[in-house]
C-alpha atoms as a PDB file:
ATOM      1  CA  UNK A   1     -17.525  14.313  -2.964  1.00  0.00           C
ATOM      2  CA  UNK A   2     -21.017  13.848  -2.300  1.00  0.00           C
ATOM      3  CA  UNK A   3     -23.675  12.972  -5.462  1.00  0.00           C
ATOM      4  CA  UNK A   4     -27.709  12.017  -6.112  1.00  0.00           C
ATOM      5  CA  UNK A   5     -29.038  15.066  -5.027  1.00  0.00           C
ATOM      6  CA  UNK A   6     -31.349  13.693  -7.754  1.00  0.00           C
ATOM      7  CA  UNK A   7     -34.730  13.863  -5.289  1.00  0.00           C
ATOM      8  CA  UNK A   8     -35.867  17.402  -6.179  1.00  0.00           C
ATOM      9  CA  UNK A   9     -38.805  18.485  -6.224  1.00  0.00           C
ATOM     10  CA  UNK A  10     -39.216  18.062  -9.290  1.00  0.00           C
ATOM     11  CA  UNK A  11     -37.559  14.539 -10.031  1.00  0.00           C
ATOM     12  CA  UNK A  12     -39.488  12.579  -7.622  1.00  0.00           C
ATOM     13  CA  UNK A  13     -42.802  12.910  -9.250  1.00  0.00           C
ATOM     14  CA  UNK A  14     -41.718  13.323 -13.081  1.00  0.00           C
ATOM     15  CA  UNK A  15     -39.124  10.513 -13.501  1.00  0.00           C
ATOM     16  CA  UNK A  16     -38.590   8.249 -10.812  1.00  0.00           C
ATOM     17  CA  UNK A  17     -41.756   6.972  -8.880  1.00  0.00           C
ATOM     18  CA  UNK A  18     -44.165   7.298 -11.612  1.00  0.00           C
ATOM     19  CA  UNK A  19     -44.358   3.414 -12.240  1.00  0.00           C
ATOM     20  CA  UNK A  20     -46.608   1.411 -13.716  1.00  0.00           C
ATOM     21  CA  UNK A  21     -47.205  -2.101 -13.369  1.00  0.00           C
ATOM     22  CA  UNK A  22     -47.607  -5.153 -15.647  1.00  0.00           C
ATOM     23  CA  UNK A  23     -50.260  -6.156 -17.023  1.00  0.00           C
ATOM     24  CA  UNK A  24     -50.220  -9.679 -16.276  1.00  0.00           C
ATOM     25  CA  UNK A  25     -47.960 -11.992 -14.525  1.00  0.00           C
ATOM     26  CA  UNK A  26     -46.142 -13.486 -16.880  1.00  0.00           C
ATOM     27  CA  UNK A  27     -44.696 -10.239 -18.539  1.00  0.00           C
ATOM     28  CA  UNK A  28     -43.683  -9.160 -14.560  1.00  0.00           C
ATOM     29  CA  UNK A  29     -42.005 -12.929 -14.272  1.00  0.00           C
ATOM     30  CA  UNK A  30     -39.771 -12.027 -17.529  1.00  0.00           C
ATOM     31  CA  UNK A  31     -37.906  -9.089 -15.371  1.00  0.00           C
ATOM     32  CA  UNK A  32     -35.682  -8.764 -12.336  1.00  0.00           C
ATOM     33  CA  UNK A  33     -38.207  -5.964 -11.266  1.00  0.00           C
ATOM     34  CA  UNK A  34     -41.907  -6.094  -9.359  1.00  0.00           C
ATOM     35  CA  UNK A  35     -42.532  -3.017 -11.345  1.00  0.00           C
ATOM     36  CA  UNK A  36     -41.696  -2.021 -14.504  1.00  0.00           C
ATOM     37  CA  UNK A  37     -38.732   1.116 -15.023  1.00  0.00           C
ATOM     38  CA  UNK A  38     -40.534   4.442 -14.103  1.00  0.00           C
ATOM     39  CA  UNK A  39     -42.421   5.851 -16.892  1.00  0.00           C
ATOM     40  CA  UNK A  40     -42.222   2.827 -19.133  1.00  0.00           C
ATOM     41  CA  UNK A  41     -44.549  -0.196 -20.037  1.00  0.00           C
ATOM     42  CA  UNK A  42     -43.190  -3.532 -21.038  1.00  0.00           C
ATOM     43  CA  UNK A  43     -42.421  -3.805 -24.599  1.00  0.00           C
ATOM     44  CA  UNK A  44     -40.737  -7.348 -24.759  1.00  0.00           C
ATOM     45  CA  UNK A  45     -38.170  -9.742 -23.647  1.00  0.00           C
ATOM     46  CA  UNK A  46     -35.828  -8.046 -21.073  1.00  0.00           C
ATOM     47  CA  UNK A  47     -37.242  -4.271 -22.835  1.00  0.00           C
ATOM     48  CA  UNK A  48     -40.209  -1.535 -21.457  1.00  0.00           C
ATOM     49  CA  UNK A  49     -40.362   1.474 -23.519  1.00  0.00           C
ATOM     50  CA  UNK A  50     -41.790   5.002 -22.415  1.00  0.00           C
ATOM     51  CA  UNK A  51     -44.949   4.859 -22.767  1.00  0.00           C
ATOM     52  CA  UNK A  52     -44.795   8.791 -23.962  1.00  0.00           C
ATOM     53  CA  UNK A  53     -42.016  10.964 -25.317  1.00  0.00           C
ATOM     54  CA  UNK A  54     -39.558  12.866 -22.887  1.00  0.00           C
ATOM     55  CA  UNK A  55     -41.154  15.996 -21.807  1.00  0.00           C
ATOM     56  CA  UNK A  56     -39.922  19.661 -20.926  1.00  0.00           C
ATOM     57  CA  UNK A  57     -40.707  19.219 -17.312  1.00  0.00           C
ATOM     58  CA  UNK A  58     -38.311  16.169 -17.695  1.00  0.00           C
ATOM     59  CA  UNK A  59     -35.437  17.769 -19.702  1.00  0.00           C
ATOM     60  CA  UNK A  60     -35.692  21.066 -17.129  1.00  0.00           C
ATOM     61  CA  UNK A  61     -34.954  18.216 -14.053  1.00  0.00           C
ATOM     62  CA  UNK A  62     -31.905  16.942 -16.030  1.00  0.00           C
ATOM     63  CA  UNK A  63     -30.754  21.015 -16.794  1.00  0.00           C
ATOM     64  CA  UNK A  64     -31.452  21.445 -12.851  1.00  0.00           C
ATOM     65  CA  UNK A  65     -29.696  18.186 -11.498  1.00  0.00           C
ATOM     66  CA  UNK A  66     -26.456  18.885 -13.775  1.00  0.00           C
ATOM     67  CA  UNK A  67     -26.250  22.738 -13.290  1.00  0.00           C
ATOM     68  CA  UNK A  68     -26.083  21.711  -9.293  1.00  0.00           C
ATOM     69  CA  UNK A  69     -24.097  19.340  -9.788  1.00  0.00           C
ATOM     70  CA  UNK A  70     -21.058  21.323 -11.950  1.00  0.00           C
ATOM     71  CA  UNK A  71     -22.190  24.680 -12.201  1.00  0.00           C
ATOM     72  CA  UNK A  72     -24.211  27.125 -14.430  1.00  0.00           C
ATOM     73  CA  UNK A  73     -20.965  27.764 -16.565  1.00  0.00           C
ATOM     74  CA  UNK A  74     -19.868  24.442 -16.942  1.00  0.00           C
ATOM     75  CA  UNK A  75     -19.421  22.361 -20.376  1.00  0.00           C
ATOM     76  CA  UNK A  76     -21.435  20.043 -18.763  1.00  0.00           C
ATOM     77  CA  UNK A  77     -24.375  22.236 -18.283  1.00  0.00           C
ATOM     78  CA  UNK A  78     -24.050  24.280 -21.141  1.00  0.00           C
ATOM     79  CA  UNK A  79     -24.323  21.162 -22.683  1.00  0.00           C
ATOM     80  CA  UNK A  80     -27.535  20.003 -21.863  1.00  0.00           C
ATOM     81  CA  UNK A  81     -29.247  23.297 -22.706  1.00  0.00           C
ATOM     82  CA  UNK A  82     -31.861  22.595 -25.877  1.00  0.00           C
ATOM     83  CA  UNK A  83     -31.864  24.860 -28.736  1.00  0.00           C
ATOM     84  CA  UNK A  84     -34.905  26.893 -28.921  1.00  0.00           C
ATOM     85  CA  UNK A  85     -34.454  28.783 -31.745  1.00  0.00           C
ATOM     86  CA  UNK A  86     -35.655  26.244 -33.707  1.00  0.00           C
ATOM     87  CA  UNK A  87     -38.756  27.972 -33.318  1.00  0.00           C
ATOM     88  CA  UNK A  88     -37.700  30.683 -35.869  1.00  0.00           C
ATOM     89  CA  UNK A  89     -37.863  28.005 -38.414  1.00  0.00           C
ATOM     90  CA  UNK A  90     -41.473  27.347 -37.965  1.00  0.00           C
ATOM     91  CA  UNK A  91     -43.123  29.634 -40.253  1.00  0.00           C
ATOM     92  CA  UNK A  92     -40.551  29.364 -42.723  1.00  0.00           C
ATOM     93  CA  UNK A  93     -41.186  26.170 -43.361  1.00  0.00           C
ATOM     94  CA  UNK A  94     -44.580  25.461 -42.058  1.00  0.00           C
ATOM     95  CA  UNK A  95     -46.893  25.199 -45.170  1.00  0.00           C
ATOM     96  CA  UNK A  96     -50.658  24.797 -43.546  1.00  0.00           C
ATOM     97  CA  UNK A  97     -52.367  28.513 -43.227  1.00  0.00           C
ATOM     98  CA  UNK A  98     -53.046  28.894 -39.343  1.00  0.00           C
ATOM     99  CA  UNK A  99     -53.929  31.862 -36.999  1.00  0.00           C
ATOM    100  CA  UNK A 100     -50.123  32.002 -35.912  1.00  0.00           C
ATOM    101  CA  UNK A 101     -48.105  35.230 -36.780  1.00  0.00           C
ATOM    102  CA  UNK A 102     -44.749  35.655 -36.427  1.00  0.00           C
ATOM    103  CA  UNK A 103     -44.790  37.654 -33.004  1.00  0.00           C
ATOM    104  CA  UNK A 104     -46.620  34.257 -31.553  1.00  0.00           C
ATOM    105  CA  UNK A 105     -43.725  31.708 -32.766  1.00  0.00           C
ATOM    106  CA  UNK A 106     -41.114  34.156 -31.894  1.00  0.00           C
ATOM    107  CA  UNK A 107     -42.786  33.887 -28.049  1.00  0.00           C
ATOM    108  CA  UNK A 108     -42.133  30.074 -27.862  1.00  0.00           C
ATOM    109  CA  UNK A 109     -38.161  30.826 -28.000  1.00  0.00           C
ATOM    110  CA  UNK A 110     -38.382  31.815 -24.725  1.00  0.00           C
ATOM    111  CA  UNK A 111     -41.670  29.961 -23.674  1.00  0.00           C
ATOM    112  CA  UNK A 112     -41.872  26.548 -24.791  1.00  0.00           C
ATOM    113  CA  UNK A 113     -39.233  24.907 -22.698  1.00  0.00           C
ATOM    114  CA  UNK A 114     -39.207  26.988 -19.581  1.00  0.00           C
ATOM    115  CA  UNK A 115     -43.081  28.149 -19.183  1.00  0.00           C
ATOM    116  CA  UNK A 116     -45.376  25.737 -16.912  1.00  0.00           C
ATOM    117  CA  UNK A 117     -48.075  25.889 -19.524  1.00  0.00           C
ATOM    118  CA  UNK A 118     -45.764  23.682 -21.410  1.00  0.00           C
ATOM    119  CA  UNK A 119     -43.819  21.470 -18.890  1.00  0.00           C
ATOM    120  CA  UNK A 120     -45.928  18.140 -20.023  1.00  0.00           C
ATOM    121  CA  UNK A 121     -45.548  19.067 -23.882  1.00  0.00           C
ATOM    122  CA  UNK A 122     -42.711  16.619 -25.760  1.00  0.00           C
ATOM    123  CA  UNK A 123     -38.796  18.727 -25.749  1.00  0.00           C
ATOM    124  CA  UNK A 124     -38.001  19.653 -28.823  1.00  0.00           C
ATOM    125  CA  UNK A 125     -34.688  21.358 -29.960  1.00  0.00           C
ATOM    126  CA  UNK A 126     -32.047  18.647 -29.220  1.00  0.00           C
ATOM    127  CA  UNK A 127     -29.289  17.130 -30.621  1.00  0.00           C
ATOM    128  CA  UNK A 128     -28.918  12.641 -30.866  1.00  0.00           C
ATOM    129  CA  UNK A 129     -26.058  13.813 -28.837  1.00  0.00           C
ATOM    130  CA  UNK A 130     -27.912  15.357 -25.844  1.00  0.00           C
ATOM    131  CA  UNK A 131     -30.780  12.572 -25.916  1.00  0.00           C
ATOM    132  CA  UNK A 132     -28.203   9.675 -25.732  1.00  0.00           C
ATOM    133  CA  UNK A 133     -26.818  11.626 -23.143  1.00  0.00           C
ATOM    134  CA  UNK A 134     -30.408  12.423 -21.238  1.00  0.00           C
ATOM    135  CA  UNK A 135     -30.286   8.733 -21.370  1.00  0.00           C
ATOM    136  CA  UNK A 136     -27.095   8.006 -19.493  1.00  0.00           C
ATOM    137  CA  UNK A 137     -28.376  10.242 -16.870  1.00  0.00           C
ATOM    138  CA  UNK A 138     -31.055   9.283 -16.434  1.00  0.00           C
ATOM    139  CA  UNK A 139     -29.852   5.546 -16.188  1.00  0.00           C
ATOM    140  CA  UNK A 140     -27.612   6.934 -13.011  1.00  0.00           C
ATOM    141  CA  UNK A 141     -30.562   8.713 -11.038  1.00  0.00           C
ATOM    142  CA  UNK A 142     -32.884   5.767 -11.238  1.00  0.00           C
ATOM    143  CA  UNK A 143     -30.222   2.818 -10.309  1.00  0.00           C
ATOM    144  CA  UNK A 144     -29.295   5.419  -7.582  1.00  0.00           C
ATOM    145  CA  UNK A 145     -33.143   5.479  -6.173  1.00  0.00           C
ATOM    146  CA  UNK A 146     -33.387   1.697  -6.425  1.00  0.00           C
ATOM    147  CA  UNK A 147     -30.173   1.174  -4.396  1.00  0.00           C
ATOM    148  CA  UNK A 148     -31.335   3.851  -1.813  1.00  0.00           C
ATOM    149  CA  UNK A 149     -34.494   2.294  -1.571  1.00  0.00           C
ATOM    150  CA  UNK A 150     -32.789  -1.153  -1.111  1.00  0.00           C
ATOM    151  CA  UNK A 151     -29.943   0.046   1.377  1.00  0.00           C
ATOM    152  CA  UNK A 152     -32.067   2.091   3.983  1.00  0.00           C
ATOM    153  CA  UNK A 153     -28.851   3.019   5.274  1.00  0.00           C
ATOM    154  CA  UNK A 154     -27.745   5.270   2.484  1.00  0.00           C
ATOM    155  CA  UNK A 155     -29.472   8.585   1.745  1.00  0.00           C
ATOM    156  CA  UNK A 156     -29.408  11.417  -0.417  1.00  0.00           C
ATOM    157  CA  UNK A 157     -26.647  12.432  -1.564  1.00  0.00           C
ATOM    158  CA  UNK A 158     -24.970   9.589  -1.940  1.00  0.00           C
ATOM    159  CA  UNK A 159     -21.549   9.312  -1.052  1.00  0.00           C
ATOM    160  CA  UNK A 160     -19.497   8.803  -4.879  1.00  0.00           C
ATOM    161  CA  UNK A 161     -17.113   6.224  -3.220  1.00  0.00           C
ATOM    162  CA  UNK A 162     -20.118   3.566  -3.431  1.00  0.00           C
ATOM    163  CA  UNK A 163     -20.325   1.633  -6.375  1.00  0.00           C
ATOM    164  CA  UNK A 164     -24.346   1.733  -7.557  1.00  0.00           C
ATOM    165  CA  UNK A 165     -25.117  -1.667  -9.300  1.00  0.00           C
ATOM    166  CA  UNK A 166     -26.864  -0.643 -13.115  1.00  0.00           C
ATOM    167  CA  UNK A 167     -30.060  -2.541 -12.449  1.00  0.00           C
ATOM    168  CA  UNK A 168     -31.824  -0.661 -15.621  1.00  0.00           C
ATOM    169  CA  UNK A 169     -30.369   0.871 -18.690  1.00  0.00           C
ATOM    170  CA  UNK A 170     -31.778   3.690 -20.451  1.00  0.00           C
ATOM    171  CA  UNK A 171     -31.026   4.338 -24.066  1.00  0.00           C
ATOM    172  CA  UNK A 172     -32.431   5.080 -27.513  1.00  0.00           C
ATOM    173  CA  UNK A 173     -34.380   2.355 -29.322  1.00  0.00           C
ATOM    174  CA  UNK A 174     -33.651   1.109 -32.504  1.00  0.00           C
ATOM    175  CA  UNK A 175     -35.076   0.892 -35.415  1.00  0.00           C
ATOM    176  CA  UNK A 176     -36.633  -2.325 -35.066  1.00  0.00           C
ATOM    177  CA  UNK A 177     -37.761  -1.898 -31.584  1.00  0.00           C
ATOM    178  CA  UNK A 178     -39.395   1.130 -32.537  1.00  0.00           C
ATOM    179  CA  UNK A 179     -41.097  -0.648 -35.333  1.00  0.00           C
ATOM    180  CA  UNK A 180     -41.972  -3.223 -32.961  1.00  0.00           C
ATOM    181  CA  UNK A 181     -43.798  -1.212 -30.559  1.00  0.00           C
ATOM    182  CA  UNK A 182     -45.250   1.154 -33.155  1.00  0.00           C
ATOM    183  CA  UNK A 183     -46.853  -1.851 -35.119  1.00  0.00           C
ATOM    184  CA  UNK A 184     -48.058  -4.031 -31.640  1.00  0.00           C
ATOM    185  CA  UNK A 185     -50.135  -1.065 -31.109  1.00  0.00           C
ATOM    186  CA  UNK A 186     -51.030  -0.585 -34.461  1.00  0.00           C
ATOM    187  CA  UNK A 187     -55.150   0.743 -35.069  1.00  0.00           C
ATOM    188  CA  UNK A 188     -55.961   0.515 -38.647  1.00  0.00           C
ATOM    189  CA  UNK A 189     -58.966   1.599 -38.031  1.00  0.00           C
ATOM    190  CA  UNK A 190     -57.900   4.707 -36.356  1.00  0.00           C
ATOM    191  CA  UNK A 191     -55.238   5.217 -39.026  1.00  0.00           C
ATOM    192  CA  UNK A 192     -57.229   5.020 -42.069  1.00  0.00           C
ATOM    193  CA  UNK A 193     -60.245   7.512 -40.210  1.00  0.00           C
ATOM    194  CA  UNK A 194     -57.546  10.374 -38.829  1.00  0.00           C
ATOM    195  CA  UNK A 195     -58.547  12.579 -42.153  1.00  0.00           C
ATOM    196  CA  UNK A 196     -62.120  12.413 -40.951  1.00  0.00           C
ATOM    197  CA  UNK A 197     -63.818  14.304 -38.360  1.00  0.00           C
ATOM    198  CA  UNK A 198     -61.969  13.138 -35.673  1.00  0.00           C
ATOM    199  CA  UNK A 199     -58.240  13.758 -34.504  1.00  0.00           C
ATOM    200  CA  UNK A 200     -56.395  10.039 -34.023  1.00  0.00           C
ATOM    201  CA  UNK A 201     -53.022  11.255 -34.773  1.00  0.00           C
ATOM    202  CA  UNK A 202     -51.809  14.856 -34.321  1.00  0.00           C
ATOM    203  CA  UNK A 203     -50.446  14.460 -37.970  1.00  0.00           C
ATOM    204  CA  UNK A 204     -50.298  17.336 -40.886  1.00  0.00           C
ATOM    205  CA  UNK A 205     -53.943  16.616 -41.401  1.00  0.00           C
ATOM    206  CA  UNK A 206     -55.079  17.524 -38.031  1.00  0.00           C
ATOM    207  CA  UNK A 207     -54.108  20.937 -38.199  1.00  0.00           C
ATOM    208  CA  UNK A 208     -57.319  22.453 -39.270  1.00  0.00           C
ATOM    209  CA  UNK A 209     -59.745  19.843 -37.262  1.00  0.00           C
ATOM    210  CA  UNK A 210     -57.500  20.996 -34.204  1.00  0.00           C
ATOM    211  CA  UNK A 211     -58.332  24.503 -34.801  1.00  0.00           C
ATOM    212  CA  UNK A 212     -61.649  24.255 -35.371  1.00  0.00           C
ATOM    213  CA  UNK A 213     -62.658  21.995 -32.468  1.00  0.00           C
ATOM    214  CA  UNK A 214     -60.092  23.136 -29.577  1.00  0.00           C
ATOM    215  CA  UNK A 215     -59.423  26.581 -31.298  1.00  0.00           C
ATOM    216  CA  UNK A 216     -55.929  26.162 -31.427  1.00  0.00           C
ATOM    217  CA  UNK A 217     -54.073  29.346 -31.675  1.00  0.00           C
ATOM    218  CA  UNK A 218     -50.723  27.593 -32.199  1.00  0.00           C
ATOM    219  CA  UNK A 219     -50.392  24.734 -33.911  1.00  0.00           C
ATOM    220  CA  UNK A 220     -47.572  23.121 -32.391  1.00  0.00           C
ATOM    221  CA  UNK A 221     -47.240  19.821 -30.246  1.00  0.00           C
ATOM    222  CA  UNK A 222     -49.443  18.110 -28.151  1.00  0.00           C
ATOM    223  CA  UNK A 223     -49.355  18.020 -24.642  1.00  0.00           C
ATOM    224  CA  UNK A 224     -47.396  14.463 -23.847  1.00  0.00           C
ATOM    225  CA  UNK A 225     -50.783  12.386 -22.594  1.00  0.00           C
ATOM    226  CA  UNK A 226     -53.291  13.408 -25.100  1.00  0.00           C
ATOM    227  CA  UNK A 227     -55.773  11.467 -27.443  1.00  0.00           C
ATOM    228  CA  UNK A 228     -56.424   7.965 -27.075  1.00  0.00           C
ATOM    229  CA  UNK A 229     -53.295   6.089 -26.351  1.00  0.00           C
ATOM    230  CA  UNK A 230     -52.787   2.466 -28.186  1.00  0.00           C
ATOM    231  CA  UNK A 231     -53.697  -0.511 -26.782  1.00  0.00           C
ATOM    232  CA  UNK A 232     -50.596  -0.494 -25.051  1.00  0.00           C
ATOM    233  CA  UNK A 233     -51.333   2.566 -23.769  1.00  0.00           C
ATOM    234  CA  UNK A 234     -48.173   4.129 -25.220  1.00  0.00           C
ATOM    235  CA  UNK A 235     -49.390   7.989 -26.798  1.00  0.00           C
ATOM    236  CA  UNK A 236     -48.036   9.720 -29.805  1.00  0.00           C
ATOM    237  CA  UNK A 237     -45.466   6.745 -31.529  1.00  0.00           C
ATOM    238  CA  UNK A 238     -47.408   8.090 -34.757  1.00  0.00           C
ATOM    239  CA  UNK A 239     -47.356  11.970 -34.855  1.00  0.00           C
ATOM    240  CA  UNK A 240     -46.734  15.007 -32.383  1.00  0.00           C
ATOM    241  CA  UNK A 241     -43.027  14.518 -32.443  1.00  0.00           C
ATOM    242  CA  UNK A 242     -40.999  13.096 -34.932  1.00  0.00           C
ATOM    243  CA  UNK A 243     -38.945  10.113 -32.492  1.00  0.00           C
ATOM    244  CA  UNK A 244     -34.861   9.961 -32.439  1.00  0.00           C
ATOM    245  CA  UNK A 245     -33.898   6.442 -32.161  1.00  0.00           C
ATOM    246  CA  UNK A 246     -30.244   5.013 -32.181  1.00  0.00           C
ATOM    247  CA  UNK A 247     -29.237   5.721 -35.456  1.00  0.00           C
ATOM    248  CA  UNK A 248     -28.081   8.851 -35.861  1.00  0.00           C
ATOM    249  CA  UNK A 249     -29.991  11.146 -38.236  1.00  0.00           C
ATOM    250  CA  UNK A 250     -33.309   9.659 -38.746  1.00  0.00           C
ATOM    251  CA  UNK A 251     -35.983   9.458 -37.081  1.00  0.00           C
ATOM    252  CA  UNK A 252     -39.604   7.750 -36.522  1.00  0.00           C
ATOM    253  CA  UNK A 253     -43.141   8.303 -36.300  1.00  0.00           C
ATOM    254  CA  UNK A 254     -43.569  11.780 -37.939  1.00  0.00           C
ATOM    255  CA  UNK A 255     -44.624  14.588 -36.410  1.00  0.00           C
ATOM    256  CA  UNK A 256     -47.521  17.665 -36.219  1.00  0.00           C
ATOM    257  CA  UNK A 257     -45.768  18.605 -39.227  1.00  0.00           C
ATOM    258  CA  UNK A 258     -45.722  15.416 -41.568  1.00  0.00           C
ATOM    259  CA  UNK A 259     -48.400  13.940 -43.596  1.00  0.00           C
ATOM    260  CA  UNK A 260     -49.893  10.900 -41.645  1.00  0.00           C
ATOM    261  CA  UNK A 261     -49.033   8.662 -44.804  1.00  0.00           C
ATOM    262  CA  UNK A 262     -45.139   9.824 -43.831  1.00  0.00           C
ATOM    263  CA  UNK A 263     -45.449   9.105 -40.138  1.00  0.00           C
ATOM    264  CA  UNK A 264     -46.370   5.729 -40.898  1.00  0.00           C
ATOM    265  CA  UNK A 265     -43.979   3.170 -38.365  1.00  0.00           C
ATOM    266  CA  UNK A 266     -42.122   1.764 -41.326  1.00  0.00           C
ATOM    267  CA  UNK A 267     -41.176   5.359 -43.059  1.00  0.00           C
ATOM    268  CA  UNK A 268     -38.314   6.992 -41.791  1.00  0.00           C
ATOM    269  CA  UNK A 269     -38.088  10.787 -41.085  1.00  0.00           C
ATOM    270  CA  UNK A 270     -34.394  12.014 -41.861  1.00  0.00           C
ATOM    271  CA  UNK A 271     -32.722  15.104 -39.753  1.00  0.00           C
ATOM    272  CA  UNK A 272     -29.704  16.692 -39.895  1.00  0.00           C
ATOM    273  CA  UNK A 273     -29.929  19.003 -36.369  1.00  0.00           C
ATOM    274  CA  UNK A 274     -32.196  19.748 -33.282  1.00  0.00           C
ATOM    275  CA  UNK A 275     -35.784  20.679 -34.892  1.00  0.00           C
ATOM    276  CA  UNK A 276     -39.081  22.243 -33.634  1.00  0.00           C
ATOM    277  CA  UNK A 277     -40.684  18.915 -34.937  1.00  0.00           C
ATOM    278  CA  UNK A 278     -38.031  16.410 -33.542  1.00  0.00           C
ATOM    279  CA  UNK A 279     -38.023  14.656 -29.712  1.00  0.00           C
ATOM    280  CA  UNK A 280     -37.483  11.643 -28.459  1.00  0.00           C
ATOM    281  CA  UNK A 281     -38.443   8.453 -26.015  1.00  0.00           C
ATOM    282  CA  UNK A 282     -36.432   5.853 -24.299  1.00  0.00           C
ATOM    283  CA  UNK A 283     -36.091   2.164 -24.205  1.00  0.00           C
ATOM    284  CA  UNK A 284     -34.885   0.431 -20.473  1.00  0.00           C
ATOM    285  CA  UNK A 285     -33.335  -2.723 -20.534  1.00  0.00           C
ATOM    286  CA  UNK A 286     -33.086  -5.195 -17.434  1.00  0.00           C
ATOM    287  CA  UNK A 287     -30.219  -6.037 -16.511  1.00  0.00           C
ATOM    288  CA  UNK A 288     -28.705  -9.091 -14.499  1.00  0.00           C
ATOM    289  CA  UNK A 289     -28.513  -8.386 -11.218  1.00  0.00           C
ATOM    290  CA  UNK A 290     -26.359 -10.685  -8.400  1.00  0.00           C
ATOM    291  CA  UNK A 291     -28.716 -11.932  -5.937  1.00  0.00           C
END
């Protein structure tokens, strides 16, 4: 059996090569890698975090990979799919008067995760389950690409009788290194002018400065690089999409939903199942490699 048919079209650019480096020496000297885990910035110690959440573009490569990999009726496939009626929820419980009607909402069932319009806009819909489990994937097709790009030898796919070394380890963060990140990257400023004329955070307050300046028809989340990133340059830890970290059933950051003073780092955003208003981003961890 042959696996690692990972380098689709759509994997290469989304997930695995787009690295960034750095940003000084030191931080580069406290890794086992020249570049940081793709996607990711250095948070600290042996960690780099995304530096946005996991998109549709990047959920629709991990549906593709494992439907070619078992099949379209699998459990395994089946089990990756997100649940988009979540969207039927959305004017049920959204309280801010928009332009959205229902025949709008009920479009992003079958838009919001499949459409191109959307591909760059956070997933929403999913279960701790299936992001813990995005995670473990995508740990495998990123050691795989390092150890093809190591051993020019091997090539895609990769034969499943050769052991891949775990070089990085994706997973969800917890709470503290959520907090940690959140708060290094911290604006006060910002924070305390988002109910002004000016959209900082795409928090419950932006709703009707979103409309009015970009003429939002649908007030839903942001695409995943929008606004001005922290300092860090990590977008969206406060707002757009309430975060899923490693314990299971709450949540961080708030969302396009939640008041800004509830998507502040330290509050905590409880959920009981996949939401409209609920996503998720990933910590990597270096790993000890043999020399």
């Amino acid at each position: 059996m042959k696996t690692g048919f990972v380098l689709s079209l759509f994997i290469i650019p989304a997930i695995v090569f787009s690295c960034f480096s750095c940003k000084n020496t030191e931080q580069k000297q406290k890794v086992s890698l020249k570049t940081p885990p793709p996607g990711t910035n250095y948070l600290m110690g042996n960690l780099f975090i995304d530096e946005a959440e996991v998109t549709n573009l990047s959920w629709r490569e991990y549906m593709y990979w494992t439907k070619k990999a078992y099949g379209d009726a699998s459990s395994e496939f089946l089990s990756t799919l997100p649940d988009t009626l979540v969207w039927r929820n959305y004017l049920k419980d959204f309280k801010v008067k928009t332009n959205q009607d229902l025949t709008d909402i009920e479009s992003l069932i079958y838009l919001y995760m499949r459409h191109p319009q959307f591909s760059h806009f956070p997933v929403v819909g999913i279960t701790y389950e299936q992001a813990a489990a995005f995670c473990a994937w995508r740990t495998n097709r990123v050691n795989e690409v390092f150890y093809v790009n190591k051993h020019k030898e091997v090539t895609f796919p990769i034969d499943s009788s050769i052991v891949i070394p775990k070089r990085v380890l994706f997973r969800l963060p917890d709470e503290s290194e959520w907090e940690y990140a959140a708060k290094a990257g911290f604006d006060s400023a910002r924070y305390a002018d988002n109910n002004s004329y000016k959209v900082h955070y795409n928090t419950l307050e932006a709703s009707s400065l979103r409309e009015e300046e970009e003429s939002y028809n649908r007030f839903i989340p942001m695409i995943e690089i929008s606004l001005q990133p922290d300092k860090y340059n990590r977008y969206h830890l406060i707002g757009n999409v309430a975060e899923i970290i490693s314990t299971k059933g709450i949540a961080k950051g708030g969302s396009y939903i939640h008041s800004l003073d509830n998507s502040y780092y330290t509050k905590q955003i409880v959920y009981k199942k996949p939401n409209y208003w609920l996503g998720f981003r990933c910590v990597c961890e270096i790993l000890n490699v043999p020399k």
